[in-house]
Protein backbone atom coordinates (compact mmCIF):
# COMPACT_ATOMS: atom_id res chain seq x y z
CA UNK A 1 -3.68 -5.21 -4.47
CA UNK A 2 -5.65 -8.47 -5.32
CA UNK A 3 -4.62 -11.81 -5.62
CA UNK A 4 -5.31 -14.19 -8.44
CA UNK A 5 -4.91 -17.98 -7.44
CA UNK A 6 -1.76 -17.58 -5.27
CA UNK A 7 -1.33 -20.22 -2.90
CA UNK A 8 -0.78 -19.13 0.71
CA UNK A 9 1.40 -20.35 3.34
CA UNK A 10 1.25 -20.52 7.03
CA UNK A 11 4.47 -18.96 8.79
CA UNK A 12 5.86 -20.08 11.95
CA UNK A 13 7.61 -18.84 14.77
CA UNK A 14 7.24 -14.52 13.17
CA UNK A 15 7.33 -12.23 15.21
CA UNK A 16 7.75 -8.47 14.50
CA UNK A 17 8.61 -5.65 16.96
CA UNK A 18 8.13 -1.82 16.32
CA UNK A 19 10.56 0.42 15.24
CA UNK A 20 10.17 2.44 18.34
CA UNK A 21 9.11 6.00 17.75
CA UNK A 22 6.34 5.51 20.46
CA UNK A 23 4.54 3.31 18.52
CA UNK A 24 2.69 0.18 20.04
CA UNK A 25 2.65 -3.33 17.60
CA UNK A 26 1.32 -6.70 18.61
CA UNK A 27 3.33 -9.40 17.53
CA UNK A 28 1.98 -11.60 15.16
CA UNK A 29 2.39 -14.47 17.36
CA UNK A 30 3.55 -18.58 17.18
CA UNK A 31 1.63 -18.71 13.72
CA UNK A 32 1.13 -16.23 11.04
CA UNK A 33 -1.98 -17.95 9.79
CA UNK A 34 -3.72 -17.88 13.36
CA UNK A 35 -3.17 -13.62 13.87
CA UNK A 36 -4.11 -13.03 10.03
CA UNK A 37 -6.58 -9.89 9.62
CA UNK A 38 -9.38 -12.37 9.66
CA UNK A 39 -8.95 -13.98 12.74
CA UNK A 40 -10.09 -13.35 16.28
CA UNK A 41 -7.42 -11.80 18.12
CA UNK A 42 -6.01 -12.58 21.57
CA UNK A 43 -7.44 -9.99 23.85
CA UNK A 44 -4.42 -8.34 24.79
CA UNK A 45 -2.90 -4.76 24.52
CA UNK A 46 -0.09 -3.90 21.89
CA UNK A 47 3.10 -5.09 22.88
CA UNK A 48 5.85 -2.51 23.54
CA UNK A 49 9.13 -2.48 21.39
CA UNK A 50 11.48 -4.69 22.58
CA UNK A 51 15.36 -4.61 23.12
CA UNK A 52 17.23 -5.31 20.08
CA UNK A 53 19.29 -8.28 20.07
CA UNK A 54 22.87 -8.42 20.62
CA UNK A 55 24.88 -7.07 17.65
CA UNK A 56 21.53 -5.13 16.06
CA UNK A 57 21.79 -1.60 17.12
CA UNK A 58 19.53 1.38 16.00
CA UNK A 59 20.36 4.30 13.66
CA UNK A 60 23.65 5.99 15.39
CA UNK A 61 24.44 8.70 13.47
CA UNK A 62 21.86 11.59 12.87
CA UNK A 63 18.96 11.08 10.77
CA UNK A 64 20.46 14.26 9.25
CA UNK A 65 23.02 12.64 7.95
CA UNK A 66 21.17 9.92 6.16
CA UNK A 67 19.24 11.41 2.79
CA UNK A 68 15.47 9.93 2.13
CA UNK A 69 15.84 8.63 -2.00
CA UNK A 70 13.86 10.41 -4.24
CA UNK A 71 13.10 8.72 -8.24
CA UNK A 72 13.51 11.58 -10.69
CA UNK A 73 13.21 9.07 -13.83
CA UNK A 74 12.03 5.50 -13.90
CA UNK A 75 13.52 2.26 -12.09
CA UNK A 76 13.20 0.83 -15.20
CA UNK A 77 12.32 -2.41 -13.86
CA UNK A 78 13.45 -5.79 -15.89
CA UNK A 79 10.89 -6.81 -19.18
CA UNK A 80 11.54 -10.41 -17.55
CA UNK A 81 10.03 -11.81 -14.50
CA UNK A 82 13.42 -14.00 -14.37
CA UNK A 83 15.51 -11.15 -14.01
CA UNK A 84 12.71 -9.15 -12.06
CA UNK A 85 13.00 -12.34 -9.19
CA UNK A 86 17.17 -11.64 -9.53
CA UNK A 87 17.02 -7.89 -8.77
CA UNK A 88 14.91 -8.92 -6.12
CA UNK A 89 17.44 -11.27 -4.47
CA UNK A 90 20.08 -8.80 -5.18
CA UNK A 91 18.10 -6.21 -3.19
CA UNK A 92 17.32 -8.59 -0.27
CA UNK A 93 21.20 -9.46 -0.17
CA UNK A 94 22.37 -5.48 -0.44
CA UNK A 95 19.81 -4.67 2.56
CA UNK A 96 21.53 -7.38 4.97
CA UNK A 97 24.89 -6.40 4.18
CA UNK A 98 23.99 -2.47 4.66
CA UNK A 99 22.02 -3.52 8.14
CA UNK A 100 25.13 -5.85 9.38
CA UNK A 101 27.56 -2.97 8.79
CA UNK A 102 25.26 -0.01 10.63
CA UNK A 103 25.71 2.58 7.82
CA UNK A 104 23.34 4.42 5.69
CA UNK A 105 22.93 3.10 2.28
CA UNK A 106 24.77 5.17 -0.35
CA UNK A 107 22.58 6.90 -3.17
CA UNK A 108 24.06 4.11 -5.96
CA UNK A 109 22.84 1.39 -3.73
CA UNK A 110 19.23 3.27 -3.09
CA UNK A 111 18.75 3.13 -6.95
CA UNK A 112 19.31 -0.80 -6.50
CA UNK A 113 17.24 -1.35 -3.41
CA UNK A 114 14.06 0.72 -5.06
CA UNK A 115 13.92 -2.62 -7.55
CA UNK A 116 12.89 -4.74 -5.17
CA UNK A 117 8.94 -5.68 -6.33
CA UNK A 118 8.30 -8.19 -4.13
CA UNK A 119 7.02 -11.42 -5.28
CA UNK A 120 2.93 -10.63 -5.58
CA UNK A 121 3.18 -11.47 -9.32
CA UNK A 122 1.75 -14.70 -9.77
CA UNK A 123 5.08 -15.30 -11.93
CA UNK A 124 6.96 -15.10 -9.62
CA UNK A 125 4.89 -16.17 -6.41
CA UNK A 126 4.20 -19.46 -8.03
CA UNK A 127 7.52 -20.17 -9.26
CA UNK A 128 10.37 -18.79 -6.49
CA UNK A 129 8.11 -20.36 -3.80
CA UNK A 130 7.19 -24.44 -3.49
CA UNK A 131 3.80 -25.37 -3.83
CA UNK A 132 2.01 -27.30 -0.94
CA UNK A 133 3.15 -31.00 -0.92
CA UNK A 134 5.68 -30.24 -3.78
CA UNK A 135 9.45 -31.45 -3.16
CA UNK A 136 10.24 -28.97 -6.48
CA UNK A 137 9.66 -25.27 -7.99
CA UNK A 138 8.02 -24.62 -11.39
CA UNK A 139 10.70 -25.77 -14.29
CA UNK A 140 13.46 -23.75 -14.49
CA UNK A 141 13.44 -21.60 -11.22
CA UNK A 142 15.19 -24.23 -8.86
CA UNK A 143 18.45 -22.23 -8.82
CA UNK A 144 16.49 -18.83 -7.96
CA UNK A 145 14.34 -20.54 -5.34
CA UNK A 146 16.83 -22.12 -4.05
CA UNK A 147 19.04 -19.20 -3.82
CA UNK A 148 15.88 -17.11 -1.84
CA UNK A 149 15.56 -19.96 0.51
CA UNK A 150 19.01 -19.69 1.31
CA UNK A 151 18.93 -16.11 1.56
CA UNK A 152 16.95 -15.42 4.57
CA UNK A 153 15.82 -16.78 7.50
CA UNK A 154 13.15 -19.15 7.67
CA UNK A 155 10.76 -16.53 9.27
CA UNK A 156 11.58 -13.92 6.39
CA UNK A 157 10.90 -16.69 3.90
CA UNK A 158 7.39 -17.67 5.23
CA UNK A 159 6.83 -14.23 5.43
CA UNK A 160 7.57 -13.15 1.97
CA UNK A 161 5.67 -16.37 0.39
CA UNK A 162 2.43 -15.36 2.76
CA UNK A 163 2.71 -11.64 1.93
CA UNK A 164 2.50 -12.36 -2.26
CA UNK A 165 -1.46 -12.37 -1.83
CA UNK A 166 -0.48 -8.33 -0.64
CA UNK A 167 2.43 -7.36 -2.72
CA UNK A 168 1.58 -5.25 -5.54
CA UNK A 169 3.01 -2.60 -5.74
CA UNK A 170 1.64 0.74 -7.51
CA UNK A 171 2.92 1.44 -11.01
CA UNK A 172 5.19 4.62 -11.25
CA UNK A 173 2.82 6.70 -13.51
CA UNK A 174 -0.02 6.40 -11.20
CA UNK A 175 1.91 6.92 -8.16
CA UNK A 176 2.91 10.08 -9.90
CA UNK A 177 -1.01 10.99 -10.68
CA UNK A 178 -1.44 11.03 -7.66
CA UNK A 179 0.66 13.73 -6.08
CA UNK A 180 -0.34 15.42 -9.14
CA UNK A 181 -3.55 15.57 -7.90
CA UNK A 182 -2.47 16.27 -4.39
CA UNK A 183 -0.80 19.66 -5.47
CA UNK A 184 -3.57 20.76 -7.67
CA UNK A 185 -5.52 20.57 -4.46
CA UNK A 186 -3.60 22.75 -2.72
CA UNK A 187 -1.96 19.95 -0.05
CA UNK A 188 0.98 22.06 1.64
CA UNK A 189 2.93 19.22 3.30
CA UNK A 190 2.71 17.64 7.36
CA UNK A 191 2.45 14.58 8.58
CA UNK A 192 1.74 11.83 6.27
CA UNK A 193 0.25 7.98 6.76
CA UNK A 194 1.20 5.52 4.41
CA UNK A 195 -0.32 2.10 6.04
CA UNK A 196 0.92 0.07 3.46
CA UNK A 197 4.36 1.23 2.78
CA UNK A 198 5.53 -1.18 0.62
CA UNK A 199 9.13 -0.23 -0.47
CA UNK A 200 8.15 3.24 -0.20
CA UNK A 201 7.53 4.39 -3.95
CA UNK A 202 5.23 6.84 -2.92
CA UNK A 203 7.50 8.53 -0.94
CA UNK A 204 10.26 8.45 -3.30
CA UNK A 205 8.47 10.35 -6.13
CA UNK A 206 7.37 12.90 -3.61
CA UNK A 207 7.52 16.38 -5.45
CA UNK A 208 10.44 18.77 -4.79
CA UNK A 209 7.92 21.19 -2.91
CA UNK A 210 6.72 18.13 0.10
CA UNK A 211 10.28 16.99 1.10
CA UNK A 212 11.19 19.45 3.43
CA UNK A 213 8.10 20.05 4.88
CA UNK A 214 6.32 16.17 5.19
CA UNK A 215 7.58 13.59 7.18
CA UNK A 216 6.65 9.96 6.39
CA UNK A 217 5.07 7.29 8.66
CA UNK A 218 4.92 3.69 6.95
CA UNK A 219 3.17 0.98 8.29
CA UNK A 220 4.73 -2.41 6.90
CA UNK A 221 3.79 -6.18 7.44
CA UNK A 222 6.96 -8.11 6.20
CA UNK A 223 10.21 -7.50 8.01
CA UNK A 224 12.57 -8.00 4.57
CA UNK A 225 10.50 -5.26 2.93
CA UNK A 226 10.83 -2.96 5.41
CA UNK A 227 14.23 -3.72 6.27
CA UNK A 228 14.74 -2.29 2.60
CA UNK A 229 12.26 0.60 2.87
CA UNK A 230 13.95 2.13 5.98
CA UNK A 231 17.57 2.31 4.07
CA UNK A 232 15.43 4.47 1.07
CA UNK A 233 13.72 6.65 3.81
CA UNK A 234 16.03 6.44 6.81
CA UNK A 235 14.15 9.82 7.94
CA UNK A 236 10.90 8.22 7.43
CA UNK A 237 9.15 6.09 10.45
CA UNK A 238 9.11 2.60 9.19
CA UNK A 239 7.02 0.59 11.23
CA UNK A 240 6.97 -3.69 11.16
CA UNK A 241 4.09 -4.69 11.70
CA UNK A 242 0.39 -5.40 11.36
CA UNK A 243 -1.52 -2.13 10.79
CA UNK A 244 -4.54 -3.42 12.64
CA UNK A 245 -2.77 -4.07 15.27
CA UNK A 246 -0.28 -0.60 15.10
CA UNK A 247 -1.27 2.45 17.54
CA UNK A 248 -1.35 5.56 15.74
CA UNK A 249 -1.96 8.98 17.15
CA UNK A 250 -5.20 10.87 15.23
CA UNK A 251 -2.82 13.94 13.97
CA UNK A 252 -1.87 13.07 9.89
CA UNK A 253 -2.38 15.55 7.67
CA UNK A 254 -2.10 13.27 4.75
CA UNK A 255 -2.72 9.57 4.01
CA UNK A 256 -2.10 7.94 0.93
CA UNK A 257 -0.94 4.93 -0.53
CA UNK A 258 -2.17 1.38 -2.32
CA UNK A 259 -3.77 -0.70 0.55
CA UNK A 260 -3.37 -4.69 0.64
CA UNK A 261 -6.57 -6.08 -1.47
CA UNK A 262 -8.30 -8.70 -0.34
CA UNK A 263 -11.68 -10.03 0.47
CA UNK A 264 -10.68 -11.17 3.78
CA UNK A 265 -12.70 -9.61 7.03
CA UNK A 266 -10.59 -7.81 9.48
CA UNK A 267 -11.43 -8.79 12.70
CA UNK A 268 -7.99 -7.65 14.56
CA UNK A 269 -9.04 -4.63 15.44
CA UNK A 270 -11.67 -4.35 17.76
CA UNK A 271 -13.09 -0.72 17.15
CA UNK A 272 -13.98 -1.70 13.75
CA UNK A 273 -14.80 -5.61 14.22
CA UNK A 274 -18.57 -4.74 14.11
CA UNK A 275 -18.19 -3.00 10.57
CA UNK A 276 -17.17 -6.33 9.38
CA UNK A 277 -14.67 -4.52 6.23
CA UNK A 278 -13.05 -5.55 4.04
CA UNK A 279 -9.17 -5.95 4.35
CA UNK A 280 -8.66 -2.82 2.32
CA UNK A 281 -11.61 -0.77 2.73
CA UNK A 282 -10.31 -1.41 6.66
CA UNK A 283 -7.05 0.10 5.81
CA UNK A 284 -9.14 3.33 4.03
CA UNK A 285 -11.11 3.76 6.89
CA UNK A 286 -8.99 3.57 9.57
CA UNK A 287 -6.83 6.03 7.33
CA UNK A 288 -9.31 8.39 7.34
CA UNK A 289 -10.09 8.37 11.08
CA UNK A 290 -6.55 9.05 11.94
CA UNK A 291 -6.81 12.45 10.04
CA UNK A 292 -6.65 16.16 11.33
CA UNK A 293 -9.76 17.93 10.17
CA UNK A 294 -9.47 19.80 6.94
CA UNK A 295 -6.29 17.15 6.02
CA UNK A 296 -6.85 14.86 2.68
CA UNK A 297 -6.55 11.11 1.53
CA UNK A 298 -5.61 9.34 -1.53
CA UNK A 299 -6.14 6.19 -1.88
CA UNK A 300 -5.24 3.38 -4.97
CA UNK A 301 -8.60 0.63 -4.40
CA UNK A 302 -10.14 -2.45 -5.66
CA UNK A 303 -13.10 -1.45 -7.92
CA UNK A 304 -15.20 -3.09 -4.97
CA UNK A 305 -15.16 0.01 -2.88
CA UNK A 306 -17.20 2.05 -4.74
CA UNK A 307 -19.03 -0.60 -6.24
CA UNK A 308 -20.73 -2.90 -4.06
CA UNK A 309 -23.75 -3.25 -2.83
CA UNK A 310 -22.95 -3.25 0.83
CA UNK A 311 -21.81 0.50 1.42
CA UNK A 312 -21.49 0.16 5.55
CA UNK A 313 -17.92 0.88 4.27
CA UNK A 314 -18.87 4.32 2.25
CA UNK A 315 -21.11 5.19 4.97
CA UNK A 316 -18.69 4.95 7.49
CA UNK A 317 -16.07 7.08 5.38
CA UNK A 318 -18.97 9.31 4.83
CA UNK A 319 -19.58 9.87 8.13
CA UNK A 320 -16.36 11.95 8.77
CA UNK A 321 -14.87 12.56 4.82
CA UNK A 322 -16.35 13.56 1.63
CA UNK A 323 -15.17 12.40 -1.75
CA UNK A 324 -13.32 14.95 -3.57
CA UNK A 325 -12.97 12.34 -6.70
CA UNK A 326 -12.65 9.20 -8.27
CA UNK A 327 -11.19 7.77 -11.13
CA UNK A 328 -11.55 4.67 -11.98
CA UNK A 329 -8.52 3.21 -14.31
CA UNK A 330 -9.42 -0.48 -16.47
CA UNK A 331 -7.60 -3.74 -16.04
CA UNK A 332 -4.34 -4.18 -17.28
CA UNK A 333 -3.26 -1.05 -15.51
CA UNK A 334 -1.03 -3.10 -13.24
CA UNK A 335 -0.16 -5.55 -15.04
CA UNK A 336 3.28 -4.34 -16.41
CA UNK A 337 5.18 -3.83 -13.01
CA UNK A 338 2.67 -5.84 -10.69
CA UNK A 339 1.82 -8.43 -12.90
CA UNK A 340 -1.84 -8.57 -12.23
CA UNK A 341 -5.17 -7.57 -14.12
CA UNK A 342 -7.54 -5.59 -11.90
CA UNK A 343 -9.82 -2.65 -12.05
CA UNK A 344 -9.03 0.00 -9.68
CA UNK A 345 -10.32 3.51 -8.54
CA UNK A 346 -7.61 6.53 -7.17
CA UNK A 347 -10.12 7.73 -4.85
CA UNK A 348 -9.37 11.22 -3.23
CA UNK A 349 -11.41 12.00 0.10
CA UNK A 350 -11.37 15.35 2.65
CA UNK A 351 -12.02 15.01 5.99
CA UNK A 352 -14.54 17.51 7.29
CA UNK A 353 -13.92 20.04 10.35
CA UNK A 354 -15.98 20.00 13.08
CA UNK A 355 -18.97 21.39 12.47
CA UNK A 356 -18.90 21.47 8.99
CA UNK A 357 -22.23 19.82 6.78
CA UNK A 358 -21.75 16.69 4.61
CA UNK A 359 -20.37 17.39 1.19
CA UNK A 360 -21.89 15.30 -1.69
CA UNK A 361 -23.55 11.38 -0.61
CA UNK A 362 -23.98 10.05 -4.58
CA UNK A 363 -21.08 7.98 -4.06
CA UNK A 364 -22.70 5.82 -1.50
CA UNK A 365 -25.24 4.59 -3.72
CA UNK A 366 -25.01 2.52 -7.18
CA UNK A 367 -26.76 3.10 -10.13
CA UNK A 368 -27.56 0.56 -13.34
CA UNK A 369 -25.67 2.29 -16.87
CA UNK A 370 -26.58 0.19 -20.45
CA UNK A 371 -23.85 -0.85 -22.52
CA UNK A 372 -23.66 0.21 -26.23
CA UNK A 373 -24.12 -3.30 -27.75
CA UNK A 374 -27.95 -4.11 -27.47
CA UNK A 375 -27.32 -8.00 -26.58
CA UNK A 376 -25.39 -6.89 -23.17
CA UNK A 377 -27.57 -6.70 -20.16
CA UNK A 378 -26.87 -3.47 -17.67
CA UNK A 379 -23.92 -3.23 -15.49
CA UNK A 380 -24.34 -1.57 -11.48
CA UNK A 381 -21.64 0.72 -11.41
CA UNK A 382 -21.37 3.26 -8.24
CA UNK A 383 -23.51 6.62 -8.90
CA UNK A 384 -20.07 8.20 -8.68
CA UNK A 385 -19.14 7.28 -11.86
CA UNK A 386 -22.06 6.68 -13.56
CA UNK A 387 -22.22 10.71 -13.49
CA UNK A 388 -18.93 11.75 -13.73
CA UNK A 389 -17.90 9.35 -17.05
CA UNK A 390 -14.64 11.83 -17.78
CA UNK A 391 -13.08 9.54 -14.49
CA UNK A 392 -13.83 6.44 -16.39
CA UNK A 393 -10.55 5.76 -18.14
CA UNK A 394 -11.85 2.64 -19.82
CA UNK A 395 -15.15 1.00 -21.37
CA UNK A 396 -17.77 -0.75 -18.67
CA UNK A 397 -18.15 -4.49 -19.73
CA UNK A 398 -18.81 -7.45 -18.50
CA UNK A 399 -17.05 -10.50 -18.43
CA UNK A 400 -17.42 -14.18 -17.37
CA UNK A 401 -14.86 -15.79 -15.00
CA UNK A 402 -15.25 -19.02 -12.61
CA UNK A 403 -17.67 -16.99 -10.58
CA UNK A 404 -20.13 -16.17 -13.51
CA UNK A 405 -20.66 -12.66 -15.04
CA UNK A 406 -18.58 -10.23 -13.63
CA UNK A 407 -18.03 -6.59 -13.96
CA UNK A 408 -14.46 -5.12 -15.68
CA UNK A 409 -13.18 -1.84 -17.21
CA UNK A 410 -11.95 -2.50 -20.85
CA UNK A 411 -8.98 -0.02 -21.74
CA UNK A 412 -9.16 1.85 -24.70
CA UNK A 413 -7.76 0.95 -28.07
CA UNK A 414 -4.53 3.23 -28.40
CA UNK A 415 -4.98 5.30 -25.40
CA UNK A 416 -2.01 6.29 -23.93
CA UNK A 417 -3.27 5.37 -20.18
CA UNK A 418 -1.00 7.79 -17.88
CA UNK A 419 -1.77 10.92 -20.40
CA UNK A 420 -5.48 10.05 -19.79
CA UNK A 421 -4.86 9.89 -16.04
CA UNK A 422 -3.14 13.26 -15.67
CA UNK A 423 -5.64 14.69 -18.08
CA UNK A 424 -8.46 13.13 -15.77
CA UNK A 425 -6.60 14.79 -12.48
CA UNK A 426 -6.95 18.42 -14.49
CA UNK A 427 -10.18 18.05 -13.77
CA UNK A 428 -9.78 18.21 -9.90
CA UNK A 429 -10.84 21.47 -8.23
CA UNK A 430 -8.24 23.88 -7.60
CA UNK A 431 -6.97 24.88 -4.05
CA UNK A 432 -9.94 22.66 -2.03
CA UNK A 433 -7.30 22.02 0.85
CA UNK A 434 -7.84 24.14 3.69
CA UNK A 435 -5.97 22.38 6.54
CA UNK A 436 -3.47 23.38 9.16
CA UNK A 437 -0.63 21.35 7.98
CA UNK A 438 1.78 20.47 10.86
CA UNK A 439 5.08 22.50 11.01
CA UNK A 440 7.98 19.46 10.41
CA UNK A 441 11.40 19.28 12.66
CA UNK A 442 12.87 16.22 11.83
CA UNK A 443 15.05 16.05 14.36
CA UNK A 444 11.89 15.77 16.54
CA UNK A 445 9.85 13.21 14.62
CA UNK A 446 12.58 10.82 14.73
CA UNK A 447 13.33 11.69 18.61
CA UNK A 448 12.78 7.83 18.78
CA UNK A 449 15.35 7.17 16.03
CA UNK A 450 17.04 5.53 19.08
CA UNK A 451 14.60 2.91 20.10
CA UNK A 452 16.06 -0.56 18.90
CA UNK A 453 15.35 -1.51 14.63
CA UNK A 454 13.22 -4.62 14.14
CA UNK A 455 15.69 -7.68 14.57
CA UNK A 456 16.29 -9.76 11.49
């Protein structure tokens, strides 16, 4: 999700292979900085996966044999960022260990590794990692910055402190909203995209009634995170690498997750250069494309989305989807277990079959709504919402920051947010999905569980 005033820093010398699986992935070349999703590409094709290097070997037992981790009750994450950036450390440390030895992780150690936040926070980002130009960390972290830096390589490092702009991850309750909403649409299970994978939460709290019948593709820019996302869905394909830059066949019958915000221009990709999106209206779009017709998206997204004026983004969705719903949740909503204040939308799309006429186009327009208090001026909100208030789970205001007046969702006095959310996904209509869900054989997804793991 979005940053707030987190510095960034320029990588050297990472490079990221695929996880095999057929899968294509550029490597990110000398420097980070110059291959980020704003940048011109080289014009080159994907490079192929690449031997792994002596004493890294791939899975060798069958994927059978190693059990995807599913969350029945919380993580219960630390209170303390402190002791948040220590879990994290302890998760980095259990992953290398697990990956040195060649052996599945055991259940105990999955309920360990599913701690690990990242370091997105802006508590932690600007304390566990050194400022430009500055010989020290913030006051009192030196021993846990110190300890990161001596925990990985200098690759991983870079890569971690560049990817805190990116790592937020979704909070549990909304994560759980979400499939929620996906069985009250009738989703039956397939193939399913997650191009932000993250550590995999989304997968973990899949309901009892997906797990046999989904299998998980997870598209993942920094090679510690994944390295600790494939030992919590070793049946899963866990891919390193950019997603702009990751070939993907056009046959998912499900994509979902929380894309990376930014306001950063993807210009990787060259099929959707010209559209000139957004980093994670890219990721929705491209999402969305790779569908089956009749299959379904969910999507967690920065208020921006919907709300802009530029809709070249909507309209492109548009052209092939049609929004089921939206619900837009008010700021604060991450700010327990990501650590950052932003308003964001679950927005749930279908793709249409061929054939098939466009569903509703309100959503690609904005409308002006006037705020109770007589002295406020009115706010441009997206149509969407502006008729469908029951998916506002806050109070429209508007706010000034360094940029002026700004638009923000208040949350309400006393409202207990994640009741309001599952009440809001009641709403839904009731069996929509009408797909052709892909029949799953595991052993056959992971036929390239033998092509080499990313190198560490």
């Amino acid at each position: 999700m979005s940053h707030d005033d987190l510095f960034t820093i320029s990588s050297s010398a990472i490079t990221s292979q695929s996880s095999g699986l057929g899968l294509g992935i550029a490597g990110f070349g000398a420097d980070l900085a110059t291959n980020d999703f704003d940048d011109d590409p080289p014009l080159s094709e994907p490079a192929l996966a690449m031997p792994a290097p002596s004493g890294v070997s791939a899975r060798t037992s069958s994927s059978a044999t190693r059990a995807n981790f599913y969350l029945s009750e919380s993580r219960n994450l630390a209170r303390g960022w402190k002791q948040r950036a220590l879990d994290n450390l302890a998760a980095i440390r259990l992953a290398s260990e697990i990956e040195a030895t060649d052996r599945a992780a055991t259940v105990d150690e999955q309920a360990q590794l599913i701690r690990f936040t990242g370091f997105g926070a802006s508590e932690l980002a600007n304390a566990v990692f050194r400022r430009p130009g500055d010989d020290s960390f913030r006051p009192g972290w030196d021993e846990i910055g110190s300890d990161l830096e001596g925990t990985v390589s200098s690759g991983e490092y870079a890569s971690l402190a560049r990817c805190t702009q990116y790592a937020h991850f979704t909070p549990e309750f909304i994560v759980r909203a979400i499939w929620f909403g996906l069985q009250r649409l009738g989703w039956r299970g397939g193939r399913v995209l997650e191009p932000g994978i993250g550590t995999g939460l989304f997968p973990a709290l899949m309901p009892d009634e997906f797990r046999d019948v989904s299998h998980i593709t997870g598209i993942e820019l920094d090679p510690v995170t994944a390295r600790i996302t494939r030992l919590l869905q070793p049946r899963a394909r866990i891919v390193t690498g950019d997603f702009a830059r990751t070939e993907l066949p056009m046959s998912f019958d499900l994509a979902i997750g929380n894309p990376p915000f930014s306001d950063r221009t993807v210009r990787s990709d060259r099929a959707y250069r010209a559209l000139g999106l957004r980093l994670h209206d890219y990721f929705i779009a491209r999402s969305i494309d790779l569908l089956k017709p009749g299959a379904l998206a969910a999507f967690v997204t920065s208020s921006g989305t919907m709300d802009k004026v530029d809709c070249s983004a909507r309209e492109h969705i548009a052209n092939s989807a049609d929004l089921i719903a939206a619900i837009r949740l008010p700021e604060e909503s991450f700010r327990s277990e990501a650590g950052t204040d932003v308003v964001v939308d679950i927005l749930f799309f279908r793709k249409r079959k061929t054939g098939e006429p466009e569903g509703d186009q309100t959503w690609l327009d904005i409308d002006e709504i006037r705020l109770t208090t007589e002295d406020e001026g009115a706010i441009r909100i997206n149509r969407w919402f502006a008729r469908h208030p029951d998916f506002v789970l806050g109070e429209h205001a508007l706010t000034f920051g360094p940029f002026g007046e700004a638009y923000t969702c208040l949350p309400r006095k006393d409202e207990d947010l994640a009741a309001a959310l599952s009440a809001a996904v009641t709403l839904f209509p009731e069996a929509l999905y009408d797909g052709e869900p892909t029949k799953i054989d595991f052993e056959l997804e992971n036929a390239g569980d033998n092509a080499p793991v990313d190198p560490p």
